[in-house]
PDB file of N, CA and C in Angstrom:
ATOM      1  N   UNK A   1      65.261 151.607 100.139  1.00  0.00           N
ATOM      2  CA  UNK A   1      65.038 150.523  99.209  1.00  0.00           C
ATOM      3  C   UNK A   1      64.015 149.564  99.800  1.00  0.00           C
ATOM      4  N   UNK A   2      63.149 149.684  98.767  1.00  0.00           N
ATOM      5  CA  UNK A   2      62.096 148.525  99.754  1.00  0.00           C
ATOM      6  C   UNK A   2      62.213 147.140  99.203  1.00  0.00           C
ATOM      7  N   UNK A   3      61.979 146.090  99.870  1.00  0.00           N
ATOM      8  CA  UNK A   3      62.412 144.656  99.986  1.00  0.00           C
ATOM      9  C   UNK A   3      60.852 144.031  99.551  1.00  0.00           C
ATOM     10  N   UNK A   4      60.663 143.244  98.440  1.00  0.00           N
ATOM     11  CA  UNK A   4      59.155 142.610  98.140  1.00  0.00           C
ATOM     12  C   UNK A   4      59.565 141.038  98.550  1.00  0.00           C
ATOM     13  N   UNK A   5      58.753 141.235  99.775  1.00  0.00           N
ATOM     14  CA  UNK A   5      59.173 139.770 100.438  1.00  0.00           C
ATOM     15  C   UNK A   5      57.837 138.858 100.119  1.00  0.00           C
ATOM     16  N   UNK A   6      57.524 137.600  99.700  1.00  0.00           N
ATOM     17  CA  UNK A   6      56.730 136.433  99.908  1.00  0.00           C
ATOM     18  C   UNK A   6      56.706 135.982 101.395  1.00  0.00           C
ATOM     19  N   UNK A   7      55.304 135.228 101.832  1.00  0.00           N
ATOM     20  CA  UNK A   7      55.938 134.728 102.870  1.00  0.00           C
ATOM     21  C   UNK A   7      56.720 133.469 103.165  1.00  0.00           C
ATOM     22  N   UNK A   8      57.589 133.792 103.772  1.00  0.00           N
ATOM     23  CA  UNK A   8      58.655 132.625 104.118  1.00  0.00           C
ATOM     24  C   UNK A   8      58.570 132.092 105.408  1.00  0.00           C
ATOM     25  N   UNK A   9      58.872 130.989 105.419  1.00  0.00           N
ATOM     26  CA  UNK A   9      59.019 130.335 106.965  1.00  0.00           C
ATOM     27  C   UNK A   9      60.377 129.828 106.871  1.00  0.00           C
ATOM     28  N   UNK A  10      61.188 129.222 108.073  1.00  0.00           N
ATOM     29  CA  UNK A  10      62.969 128.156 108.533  1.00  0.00           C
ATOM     30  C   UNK A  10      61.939 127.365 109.006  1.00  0.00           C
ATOM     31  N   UNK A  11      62.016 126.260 108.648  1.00  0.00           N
ATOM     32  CA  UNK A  11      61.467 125.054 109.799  1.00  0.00           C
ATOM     33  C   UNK A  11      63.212 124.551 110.254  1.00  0.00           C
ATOM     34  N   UNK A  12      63.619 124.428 111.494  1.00  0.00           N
ATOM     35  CA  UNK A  12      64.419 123.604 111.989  1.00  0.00           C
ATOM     36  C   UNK A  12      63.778 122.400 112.815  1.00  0.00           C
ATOM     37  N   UNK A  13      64.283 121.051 112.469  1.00  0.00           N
ATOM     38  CA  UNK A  13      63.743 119.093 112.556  1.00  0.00           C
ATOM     39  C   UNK A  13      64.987 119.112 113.328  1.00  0.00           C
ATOM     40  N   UNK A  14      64.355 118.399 114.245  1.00  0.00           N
ATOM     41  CA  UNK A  14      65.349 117.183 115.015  1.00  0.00           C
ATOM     42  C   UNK A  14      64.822 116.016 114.355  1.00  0.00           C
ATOM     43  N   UNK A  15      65.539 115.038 114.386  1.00  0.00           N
ATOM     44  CA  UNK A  15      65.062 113.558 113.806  1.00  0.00           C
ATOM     45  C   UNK A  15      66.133 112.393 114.952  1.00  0.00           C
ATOM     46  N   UNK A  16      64.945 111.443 114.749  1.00  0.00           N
ATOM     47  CA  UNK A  16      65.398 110.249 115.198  1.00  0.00           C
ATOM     48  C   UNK A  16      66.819 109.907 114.754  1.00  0.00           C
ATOM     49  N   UNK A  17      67.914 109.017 115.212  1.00  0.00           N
ATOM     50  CA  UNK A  17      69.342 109.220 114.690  1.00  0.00           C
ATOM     51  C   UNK A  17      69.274 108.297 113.551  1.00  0.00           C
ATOM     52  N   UNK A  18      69.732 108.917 112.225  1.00  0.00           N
ATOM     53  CA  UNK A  18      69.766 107.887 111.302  1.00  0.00           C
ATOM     54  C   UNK A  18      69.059 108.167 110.137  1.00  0.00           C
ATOM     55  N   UNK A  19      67.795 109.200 110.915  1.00  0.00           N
ATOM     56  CA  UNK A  19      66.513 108.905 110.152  1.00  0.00           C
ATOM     57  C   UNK A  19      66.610 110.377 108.921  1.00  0.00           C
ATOM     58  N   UNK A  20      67.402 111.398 108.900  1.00  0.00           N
ATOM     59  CA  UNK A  20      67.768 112.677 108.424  1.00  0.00           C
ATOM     60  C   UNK A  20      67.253 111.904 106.529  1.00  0.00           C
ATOM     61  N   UNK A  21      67.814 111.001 106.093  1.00  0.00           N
ATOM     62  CA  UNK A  21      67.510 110.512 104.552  1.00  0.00           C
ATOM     63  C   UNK A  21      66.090 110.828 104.534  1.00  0.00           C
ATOM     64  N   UNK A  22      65.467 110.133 105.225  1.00  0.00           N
ATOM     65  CA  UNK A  22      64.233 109.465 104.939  1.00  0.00           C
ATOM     66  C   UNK A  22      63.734 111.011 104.698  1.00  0.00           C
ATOM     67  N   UNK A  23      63.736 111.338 106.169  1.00  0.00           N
ATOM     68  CA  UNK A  23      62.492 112.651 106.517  1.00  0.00           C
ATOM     69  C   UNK A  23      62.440 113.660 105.207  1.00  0.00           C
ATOM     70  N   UNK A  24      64.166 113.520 104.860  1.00  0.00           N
ATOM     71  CA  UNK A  24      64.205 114.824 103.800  1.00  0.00           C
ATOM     72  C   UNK A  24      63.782 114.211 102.462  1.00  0.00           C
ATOM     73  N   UNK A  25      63.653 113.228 102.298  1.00  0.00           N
ATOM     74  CA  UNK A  25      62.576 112.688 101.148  1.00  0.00           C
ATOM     75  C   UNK A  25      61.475 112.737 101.276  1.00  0.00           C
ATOM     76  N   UNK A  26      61.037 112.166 102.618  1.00  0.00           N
ATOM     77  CA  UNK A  26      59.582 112.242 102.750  1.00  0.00           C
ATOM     78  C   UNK A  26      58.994 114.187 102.808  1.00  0.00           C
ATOM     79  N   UNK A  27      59.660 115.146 103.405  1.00  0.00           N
ATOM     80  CA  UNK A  27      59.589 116.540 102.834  1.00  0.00           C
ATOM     81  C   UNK A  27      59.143 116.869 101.215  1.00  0.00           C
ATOM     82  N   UNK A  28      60.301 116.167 100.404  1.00  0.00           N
ATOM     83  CA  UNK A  28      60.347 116.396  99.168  1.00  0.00           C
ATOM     84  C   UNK A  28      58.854 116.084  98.151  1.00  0.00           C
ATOM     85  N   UNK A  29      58.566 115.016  98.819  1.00  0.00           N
ATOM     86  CA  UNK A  29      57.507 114.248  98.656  1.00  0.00           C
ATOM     87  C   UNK A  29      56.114 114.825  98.591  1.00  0.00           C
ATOM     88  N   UNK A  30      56.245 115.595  99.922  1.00  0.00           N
ATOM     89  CA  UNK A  30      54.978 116.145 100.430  1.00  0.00           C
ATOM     90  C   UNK A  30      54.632 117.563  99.647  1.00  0.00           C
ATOM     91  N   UNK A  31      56.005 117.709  99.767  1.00  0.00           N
ATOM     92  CA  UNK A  31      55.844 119.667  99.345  1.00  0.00           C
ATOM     93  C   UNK A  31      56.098 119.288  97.931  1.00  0.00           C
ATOM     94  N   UNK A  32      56.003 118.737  96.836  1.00  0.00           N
ATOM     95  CA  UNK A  32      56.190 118.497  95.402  1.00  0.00           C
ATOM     96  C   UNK A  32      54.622 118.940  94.679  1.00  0.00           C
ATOM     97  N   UNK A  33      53.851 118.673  95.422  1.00  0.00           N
ATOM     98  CA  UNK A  33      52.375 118.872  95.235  1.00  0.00           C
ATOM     99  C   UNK A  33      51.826 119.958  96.084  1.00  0.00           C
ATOM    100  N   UNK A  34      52.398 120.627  96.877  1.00  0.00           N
ATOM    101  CA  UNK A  34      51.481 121.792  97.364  1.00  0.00           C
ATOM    102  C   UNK A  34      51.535 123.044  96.676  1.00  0.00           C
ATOM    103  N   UNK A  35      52.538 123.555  95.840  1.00  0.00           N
ATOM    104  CA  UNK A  35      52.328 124.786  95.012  1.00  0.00           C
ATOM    105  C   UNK A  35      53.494 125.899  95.690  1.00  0.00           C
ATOM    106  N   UNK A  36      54.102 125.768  96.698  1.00  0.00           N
ATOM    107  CA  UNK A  36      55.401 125.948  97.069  1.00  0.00           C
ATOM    108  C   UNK A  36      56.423 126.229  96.742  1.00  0.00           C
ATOM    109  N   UNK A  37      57.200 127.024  97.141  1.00  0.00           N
ATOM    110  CA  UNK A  37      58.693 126.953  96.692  1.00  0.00           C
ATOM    111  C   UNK A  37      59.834 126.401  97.877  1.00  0.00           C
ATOM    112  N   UNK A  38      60.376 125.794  97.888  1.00  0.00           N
ATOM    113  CA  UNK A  38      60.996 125.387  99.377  1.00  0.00           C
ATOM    114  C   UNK A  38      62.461 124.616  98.789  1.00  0.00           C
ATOM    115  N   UNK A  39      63.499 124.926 100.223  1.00  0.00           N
ATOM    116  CA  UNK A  39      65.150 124.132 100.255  1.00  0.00           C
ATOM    117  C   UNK A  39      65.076 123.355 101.675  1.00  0.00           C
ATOM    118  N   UNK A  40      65.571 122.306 101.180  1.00  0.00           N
ATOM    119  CA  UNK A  40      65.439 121.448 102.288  1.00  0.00           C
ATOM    120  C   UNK A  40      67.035 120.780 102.338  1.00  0.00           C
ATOM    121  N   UNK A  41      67.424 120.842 103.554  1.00  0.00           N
ATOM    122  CA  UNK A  41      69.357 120.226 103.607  1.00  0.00           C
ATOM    123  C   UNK A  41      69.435 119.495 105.173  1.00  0.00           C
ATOM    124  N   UNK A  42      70.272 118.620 105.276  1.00  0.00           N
ATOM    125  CA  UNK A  42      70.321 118.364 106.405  1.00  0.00           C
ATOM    126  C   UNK A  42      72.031 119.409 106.647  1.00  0.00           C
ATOM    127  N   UNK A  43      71.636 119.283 107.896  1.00  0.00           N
ATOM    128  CA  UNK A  43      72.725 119.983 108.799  1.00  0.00           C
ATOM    129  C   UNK A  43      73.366 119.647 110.146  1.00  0.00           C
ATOM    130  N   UNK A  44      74.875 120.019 109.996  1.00  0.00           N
ATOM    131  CA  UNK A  44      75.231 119.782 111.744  1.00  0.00           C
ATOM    132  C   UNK A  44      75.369 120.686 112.263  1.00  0.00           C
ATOM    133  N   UNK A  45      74.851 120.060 113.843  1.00  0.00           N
ATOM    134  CA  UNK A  45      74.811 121.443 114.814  1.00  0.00           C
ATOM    135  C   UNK A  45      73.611 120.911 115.414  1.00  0.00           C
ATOM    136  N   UNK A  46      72.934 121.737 116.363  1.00  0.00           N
ATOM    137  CA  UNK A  46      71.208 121.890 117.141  1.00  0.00           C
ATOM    138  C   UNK A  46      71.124 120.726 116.798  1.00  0.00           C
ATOM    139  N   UNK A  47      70.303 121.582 115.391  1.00  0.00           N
ATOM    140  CA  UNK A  47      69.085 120.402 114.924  1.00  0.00           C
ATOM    141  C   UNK A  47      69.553 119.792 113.122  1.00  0.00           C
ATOM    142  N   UNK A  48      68.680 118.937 112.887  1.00  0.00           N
ATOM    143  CA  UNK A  48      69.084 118.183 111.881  1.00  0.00           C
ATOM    144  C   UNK A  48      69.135 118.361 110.376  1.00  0.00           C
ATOM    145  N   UNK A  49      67.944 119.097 110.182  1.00  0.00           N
ATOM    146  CA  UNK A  49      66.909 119.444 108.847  1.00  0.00           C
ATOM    147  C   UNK A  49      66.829 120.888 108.761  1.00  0.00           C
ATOM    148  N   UNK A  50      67.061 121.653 107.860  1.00  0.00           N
ATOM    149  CA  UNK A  50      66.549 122.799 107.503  1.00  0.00           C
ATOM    150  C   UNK A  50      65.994 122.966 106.628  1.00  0.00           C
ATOM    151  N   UNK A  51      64.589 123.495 106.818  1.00  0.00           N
ATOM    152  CA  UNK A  51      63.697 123.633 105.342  1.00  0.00           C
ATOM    153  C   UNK A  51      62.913 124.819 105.549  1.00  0.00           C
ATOM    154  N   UNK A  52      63.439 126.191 104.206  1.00  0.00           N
ATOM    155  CA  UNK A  52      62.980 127.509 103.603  1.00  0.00           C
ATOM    156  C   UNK A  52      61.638 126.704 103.039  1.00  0.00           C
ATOM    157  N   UNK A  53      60.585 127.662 103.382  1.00  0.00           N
ATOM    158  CA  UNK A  53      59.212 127.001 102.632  1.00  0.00           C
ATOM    159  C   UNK A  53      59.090 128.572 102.385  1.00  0.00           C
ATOM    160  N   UNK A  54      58.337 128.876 100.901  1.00  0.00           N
ATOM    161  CA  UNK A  54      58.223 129.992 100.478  1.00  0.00           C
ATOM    162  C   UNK A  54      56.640 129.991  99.908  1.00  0.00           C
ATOM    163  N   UNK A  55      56.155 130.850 100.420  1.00  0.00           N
ATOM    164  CA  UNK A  55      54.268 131.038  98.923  1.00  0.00           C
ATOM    165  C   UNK A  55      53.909 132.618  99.137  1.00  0.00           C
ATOM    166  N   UNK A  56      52.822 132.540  98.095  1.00  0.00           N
ATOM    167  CA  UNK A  56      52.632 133.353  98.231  1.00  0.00           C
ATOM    168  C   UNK A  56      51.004 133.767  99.071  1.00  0.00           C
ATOM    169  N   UNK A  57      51.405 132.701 100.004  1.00  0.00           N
ATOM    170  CA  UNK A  57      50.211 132.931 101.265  1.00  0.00           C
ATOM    171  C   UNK A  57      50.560 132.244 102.258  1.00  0.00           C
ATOM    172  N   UNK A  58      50.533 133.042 103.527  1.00  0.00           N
ATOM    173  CA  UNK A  58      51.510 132.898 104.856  1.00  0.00           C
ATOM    174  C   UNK A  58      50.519 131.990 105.437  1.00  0.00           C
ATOM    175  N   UNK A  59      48.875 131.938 105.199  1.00  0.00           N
ATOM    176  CA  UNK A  59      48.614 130.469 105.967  1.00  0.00           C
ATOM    177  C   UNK A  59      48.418 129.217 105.765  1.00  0.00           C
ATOM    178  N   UNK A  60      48.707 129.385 104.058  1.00  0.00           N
ATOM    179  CA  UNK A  60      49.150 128.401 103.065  1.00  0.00           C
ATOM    180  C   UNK A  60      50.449 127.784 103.648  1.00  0.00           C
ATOM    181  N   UNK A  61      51.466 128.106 104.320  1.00  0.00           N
ATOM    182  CA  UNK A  61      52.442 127.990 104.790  1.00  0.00           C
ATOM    183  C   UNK A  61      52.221 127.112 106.266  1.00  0.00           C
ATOM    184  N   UNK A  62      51.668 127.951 107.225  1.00  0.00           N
ATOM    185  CA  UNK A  62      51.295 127.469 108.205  1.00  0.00           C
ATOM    186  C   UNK A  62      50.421 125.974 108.210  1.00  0.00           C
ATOM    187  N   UNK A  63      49.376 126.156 107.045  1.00  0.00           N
ATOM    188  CA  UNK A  63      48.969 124.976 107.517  1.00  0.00           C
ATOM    189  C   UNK A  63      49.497 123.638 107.196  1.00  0.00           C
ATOM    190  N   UNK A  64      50.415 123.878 106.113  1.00  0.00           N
ATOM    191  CA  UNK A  64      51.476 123.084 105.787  1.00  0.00           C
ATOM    192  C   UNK A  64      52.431 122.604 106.789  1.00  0.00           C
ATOM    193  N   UNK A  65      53.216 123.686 107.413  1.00  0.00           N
ATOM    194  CA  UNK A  65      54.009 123.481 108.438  1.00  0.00           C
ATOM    195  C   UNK A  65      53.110 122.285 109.228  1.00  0.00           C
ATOM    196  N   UNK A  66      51.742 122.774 109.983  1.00  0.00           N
ATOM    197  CA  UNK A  66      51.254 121.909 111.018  1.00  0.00           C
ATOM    198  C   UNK A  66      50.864 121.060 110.799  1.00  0.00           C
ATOM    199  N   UNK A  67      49.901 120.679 109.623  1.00  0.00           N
ATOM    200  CA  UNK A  67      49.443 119.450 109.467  1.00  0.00           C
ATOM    201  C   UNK A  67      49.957 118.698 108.228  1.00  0.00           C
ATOM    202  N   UNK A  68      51.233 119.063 107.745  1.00  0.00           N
ATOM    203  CA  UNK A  68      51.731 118.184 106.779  1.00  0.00           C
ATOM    204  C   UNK A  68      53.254 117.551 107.460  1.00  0.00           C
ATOM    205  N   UNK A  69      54.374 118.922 107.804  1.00  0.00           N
ATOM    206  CA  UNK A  69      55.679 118.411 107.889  1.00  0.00           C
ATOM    207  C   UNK A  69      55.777 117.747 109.660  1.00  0.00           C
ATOM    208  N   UNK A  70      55.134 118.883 110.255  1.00  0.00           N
ATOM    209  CA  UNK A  70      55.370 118.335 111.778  1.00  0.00           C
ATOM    210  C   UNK A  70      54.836 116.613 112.100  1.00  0.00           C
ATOM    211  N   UNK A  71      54.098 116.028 111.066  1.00  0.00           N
ATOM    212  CA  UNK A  71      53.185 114.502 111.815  1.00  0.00           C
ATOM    213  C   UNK A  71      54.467 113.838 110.350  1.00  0.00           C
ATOM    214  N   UNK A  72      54.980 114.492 110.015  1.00  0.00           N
ATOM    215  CA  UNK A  72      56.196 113.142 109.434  1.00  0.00           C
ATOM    216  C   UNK A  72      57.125 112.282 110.383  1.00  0.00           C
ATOM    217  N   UNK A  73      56.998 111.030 110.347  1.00  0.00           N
ATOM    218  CA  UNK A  73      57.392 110.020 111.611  1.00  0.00           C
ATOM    219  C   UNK A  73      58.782 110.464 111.541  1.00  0.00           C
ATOM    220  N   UNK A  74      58.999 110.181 112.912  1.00  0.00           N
ATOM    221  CA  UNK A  74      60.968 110.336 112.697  1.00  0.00           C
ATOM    222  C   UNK A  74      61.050 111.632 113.220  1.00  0.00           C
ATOM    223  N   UNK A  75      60.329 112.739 113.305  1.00  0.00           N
ATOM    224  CA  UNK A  75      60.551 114.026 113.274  1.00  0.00           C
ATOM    225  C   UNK A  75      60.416 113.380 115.260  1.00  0.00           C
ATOM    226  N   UNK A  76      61.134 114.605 116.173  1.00  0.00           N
ATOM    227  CA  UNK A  76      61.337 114.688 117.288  1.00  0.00           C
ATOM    228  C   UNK A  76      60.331 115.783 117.632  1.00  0.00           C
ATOM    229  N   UNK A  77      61.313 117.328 116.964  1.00  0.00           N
ATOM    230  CA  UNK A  77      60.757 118.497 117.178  1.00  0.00           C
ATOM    231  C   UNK A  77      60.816 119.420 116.323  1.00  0.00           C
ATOM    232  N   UNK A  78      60.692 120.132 116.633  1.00  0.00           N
ATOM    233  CA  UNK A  78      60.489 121.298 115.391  1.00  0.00           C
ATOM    234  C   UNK A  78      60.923 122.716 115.933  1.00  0.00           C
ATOM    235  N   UNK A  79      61.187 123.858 115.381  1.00  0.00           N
ATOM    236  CA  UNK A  79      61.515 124.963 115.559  1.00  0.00           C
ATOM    237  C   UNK A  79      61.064 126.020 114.089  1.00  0.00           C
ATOM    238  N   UNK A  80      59.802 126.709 114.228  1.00  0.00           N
ATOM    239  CA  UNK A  80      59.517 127.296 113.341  1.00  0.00           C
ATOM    240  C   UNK A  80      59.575 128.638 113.453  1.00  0.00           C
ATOM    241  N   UNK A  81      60.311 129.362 112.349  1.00  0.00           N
ATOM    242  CA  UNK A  81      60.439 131.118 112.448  1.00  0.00           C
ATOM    243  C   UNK A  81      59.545 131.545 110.894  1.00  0.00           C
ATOM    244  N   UNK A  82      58.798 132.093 111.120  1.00  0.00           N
ATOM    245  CA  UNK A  82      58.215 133.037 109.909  1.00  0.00           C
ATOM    246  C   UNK A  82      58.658 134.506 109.722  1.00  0.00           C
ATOM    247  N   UNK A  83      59.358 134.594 108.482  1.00  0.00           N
ATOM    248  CA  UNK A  83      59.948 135.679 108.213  1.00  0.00           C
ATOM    249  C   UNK A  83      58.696 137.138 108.452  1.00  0.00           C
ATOM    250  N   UNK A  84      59.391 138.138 109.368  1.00  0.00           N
ATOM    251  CA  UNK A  84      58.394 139.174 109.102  1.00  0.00           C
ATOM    252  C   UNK A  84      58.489 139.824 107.523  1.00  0.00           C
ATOM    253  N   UNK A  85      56.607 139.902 107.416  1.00  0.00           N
ATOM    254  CA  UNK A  85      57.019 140.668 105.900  1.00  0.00           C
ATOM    255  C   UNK A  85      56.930 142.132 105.992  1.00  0.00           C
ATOM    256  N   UNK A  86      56.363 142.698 106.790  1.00  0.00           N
ATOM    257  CA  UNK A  86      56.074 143.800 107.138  1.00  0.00           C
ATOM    258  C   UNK A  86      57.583 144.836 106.874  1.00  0.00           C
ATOM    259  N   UNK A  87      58.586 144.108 107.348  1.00  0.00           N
ATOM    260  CA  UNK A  87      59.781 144.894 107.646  1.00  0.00           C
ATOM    261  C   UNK A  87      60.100 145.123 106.510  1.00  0.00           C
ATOM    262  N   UNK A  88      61.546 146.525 106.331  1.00  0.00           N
ATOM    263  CA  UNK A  88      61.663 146.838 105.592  1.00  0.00           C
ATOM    264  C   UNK A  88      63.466 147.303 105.376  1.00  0.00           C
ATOM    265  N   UNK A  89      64.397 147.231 104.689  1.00  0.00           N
ATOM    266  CA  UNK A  89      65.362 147.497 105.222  1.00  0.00           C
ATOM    267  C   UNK A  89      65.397 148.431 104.792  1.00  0.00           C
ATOM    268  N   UNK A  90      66.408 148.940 105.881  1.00  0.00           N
ATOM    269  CA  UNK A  90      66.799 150.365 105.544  1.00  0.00           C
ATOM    270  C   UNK A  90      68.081 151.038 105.050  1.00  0.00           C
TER     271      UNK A  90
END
């Protein structure tokens, strides 16, 4: 069965303590206008923020990731995984 994957990225945020509201608005904010599909939640555990960013162009994604979500104030660090699309299940 083959799997028709988009590319996807997990961004996992640390945030300043407190600051989890803001950032995930200011996310909402940013990615409302890029053409995107994306879930954004805060979480406990690690890290703070989890946000699925979905398109249908993987450096459409990337450059989003770097020069849009990572310079949102409040953010600490980041942890980014890009789904392989290549794979296939079996």
């Amino acid at each position: 069965m083959k799997i028709w994957n988009v590319p996807t990225a997990y961004v996992l945020l640390n945030s300043d303590l407190g600051s989890d509201e803001s950032i995930i608005a200011d996310v909402k904010r940013i990615l409302s206008n890029e053409g995107v599909s994306y879930e954004v939640q805060g979480v406990y555990g690690v890290y703070d923020i989890v946000l699925k960013l979905s398109s249908d162009n993987a450096e459409k994604l990337r450059t989003i990731i770097t020069n849009k979500v990572r310079k949102i104030s409040k953010i600490q660090s980041t942890l980014t995984m890009m789904v392989i699309e290549e794979q296939e299940n079996l």
